[in-house]
C-alpha atoms as a PDB file:
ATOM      1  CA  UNK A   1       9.588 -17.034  39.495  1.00  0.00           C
ATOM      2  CA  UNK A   2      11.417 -19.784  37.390  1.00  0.00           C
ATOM      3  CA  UNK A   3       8.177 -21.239  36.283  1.00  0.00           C
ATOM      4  CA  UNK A   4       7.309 -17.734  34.519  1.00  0.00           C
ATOM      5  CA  UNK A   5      10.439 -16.923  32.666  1.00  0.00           C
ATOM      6  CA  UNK A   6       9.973 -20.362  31.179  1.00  0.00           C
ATOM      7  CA  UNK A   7       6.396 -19.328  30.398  1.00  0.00           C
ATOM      8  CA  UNK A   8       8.215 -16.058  29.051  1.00  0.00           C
ATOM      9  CA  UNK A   9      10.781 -17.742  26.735  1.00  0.00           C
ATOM     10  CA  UNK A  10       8.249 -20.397  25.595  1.00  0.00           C
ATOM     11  CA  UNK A  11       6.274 -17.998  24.281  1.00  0.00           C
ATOM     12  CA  UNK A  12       8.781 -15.903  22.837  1.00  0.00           C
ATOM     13  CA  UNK A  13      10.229 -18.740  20.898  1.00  0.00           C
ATOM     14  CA  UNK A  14       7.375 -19.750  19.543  1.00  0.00           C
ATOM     15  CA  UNK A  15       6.394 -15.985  18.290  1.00  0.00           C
ATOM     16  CA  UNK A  16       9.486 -14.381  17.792  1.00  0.00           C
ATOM     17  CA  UNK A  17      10.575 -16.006  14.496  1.00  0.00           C
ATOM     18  CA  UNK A  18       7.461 -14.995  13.042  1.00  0.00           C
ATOM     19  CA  UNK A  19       7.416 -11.262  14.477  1.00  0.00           C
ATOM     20  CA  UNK A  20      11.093 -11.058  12.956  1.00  0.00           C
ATOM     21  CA  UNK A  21       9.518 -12.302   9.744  1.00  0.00           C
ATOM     22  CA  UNK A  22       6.678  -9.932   9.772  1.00  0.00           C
ATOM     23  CA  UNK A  23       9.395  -7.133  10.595  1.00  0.00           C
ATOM     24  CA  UNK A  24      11.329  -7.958   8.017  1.00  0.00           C
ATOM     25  CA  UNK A  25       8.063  -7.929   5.263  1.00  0.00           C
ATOM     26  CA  UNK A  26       7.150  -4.471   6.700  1.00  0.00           C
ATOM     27  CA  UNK A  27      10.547  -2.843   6.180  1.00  0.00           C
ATOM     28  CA  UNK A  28      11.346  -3.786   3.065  1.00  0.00           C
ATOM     29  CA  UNK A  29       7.554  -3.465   1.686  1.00  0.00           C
ATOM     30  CA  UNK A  30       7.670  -0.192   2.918  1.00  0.00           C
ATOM     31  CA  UNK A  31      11.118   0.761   0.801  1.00  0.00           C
ATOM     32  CA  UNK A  32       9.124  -0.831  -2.051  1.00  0.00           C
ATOM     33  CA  UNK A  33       6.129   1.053  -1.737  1.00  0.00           C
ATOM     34  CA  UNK A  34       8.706   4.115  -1.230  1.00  0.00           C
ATOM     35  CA  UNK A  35      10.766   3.067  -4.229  1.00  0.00           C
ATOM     36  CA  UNK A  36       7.324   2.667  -6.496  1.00  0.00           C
ATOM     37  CA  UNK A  37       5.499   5.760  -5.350  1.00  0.00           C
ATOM     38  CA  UNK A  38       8.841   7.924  -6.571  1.00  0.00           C
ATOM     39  CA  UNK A  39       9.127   5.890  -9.883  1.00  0.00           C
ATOM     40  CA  UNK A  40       5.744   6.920 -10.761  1.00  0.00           C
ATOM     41  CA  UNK A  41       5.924  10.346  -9.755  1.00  0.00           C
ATOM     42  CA  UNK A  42       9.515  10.793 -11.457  1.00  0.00           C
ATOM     43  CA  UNK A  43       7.048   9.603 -14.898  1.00  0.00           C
ATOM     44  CA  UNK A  44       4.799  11.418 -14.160  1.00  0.00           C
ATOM     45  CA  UNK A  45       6.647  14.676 -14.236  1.00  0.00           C
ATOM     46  CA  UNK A  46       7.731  13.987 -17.465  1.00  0.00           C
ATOM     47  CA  UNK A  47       4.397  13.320 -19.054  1.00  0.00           C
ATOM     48  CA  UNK A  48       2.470  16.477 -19.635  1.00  0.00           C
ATOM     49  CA  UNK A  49      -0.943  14.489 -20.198  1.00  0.00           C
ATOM     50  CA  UNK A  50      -1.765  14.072 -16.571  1.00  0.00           C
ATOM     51  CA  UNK A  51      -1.568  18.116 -16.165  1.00  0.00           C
ATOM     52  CA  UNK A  52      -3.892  18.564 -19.648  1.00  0.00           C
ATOM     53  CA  UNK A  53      -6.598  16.277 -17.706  1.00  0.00           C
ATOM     54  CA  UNK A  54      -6.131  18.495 -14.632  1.00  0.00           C
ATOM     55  CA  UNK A  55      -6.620  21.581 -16.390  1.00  0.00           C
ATOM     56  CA  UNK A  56      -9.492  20.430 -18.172  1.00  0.00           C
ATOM     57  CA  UNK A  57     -11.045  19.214 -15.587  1.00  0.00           C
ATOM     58  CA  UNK A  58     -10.333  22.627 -13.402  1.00  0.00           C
ATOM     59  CA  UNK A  59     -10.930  25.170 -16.449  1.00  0.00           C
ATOM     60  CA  UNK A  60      -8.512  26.937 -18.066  1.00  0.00           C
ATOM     61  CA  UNK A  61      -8.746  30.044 -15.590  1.00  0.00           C
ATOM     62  CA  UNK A  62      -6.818  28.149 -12.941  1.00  0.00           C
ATOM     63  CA  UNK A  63      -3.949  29.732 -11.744  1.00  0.00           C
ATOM     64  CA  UNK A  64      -2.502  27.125  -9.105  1.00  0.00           C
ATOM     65  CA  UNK A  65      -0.781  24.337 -10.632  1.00  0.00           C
ATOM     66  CA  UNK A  66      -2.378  20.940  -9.302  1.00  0.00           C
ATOM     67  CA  UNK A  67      -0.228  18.648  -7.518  1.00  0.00           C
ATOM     68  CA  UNK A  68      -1.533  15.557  -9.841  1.00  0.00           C
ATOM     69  CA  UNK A  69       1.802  13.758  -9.266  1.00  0.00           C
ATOM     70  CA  UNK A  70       2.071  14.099  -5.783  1.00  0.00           C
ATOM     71  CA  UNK A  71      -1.576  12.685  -5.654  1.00  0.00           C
ATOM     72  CA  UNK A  72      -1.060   9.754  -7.898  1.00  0.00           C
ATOM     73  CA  UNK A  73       2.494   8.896  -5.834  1.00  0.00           C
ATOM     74  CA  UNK A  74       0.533   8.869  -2.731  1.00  0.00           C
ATOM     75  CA  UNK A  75      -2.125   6.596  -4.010  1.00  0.00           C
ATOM     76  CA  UNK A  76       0.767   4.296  -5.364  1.00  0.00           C
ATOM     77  CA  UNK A  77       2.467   4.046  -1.939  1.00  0.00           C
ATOM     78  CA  UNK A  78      -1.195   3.433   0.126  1.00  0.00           C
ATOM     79  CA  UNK A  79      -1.865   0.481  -2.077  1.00  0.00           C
ATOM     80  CA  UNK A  80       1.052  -1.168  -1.977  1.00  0.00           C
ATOM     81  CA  UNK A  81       1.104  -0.003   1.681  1.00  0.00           C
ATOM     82  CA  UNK A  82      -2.387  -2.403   2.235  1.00  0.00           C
ATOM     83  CA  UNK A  83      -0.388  -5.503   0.465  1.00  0.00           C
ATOM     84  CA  UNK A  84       2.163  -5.084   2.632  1.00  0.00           C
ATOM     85  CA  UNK A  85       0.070  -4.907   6.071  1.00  0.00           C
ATOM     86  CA  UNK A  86      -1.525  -8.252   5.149  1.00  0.00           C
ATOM     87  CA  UNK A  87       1.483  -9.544   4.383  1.00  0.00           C
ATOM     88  CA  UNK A  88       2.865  -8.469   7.472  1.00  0.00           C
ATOM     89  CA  UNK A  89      -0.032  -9.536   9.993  1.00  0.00           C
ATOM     90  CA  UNK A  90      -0.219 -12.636   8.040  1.00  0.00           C
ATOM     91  CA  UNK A  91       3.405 -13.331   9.039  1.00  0.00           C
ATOM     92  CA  UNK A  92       2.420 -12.583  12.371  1.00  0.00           C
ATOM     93  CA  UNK A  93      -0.707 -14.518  12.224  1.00  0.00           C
ATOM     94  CA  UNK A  94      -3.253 -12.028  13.215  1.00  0.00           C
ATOM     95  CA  UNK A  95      -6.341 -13.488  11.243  1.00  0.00           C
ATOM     96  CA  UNK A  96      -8.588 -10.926  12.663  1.00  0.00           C
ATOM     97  CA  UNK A  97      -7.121  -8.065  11.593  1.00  0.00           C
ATOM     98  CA  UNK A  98      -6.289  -9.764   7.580  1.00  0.00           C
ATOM     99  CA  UNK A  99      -9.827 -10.201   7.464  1.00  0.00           C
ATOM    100  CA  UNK A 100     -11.294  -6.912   7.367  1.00  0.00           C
ATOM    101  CA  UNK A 101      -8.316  -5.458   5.522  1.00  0.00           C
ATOM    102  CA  UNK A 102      -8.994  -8.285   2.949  1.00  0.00           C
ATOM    103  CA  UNK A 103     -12.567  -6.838   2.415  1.00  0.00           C
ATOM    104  CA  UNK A 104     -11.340  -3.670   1.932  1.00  0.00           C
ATOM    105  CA  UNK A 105      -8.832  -4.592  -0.667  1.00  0.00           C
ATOM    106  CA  UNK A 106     -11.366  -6.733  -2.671  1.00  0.00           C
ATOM    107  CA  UNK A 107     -13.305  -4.291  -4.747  1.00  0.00           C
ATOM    108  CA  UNK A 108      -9.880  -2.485  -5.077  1.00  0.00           C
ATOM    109  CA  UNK A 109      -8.899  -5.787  -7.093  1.00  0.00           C
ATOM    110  CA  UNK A 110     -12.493  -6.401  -8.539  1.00  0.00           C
ATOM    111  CA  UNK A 111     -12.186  -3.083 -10.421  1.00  0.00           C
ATOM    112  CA  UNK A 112      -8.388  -3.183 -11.823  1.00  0.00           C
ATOM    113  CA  UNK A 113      -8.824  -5.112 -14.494  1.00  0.00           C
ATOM    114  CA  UNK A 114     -12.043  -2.896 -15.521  1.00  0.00           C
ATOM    115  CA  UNK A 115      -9.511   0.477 -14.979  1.00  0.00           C
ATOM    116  CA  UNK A 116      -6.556  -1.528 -16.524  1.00  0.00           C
ATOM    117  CA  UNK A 117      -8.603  -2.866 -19.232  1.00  0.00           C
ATOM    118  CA  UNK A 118     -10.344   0.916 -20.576  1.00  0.00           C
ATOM    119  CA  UNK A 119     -13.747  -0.662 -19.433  1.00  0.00           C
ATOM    120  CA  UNK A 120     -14.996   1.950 -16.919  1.00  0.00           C
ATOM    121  CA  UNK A 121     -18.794   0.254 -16.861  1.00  0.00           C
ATOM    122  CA  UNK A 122     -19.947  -3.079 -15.752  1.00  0.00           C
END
């Protein structure tokens, strides 16, 4: 019985600083990702070219208002989101689950520049 809590606290002090390091990246990525997705909404209500787009796009017959804001918040949060998982299983050293997240993310970052940049072909 000895022999296994040794086993047990072994292996808990050889993980456990890097779960409470991967804890700590996923709570205060998440209140970034929170913080960020309200900053851009809160500019986004003030702009009124995001709703022009939306009612062009729609028609000018529309009578619901869309929820572009919201949308564009949510998108915010979900990135930054996918930064922090990675950060947080890489903290926790989980290279099987970075990778496919990883592949995901890449033609995210392949085509930011193009969207940053006003090239929208390539």
């Amino acid at each position: 019985m000895s022999k296994m809590i040794d086993q047990i606290s072994v292996q808990v002090a050889e993980f456990g600083p890097n779960l409470l390091a991967g804890l700590a990246i996923l709570i205060l990525g998440w209140l970034v990702a929170l913080f960020a997705a309200f900053l851009v909404r809160k500019l986004l209500d003030r702009t009124v070219l995001d709703n022009r787009i939306a009612q062009w796009l729609v028609g000018p017959n529309s009578k619901t208002p869309i929820p572009v804001e919201h949308w564009v918040s949510r998108a915010v949060f979900y990135f930054i989101m996918l930064f922090v998982l990675i950060a947080f299983f890489s903290a926790v050293r989980l290279q099987a689950v970075i990778e496919p997240l990883n592949a995901l993310l890449q033609p995210l970052l392949d085509y930011l520049p193009h969207l940053v940049g006003g090239r929208f072909w390539c």
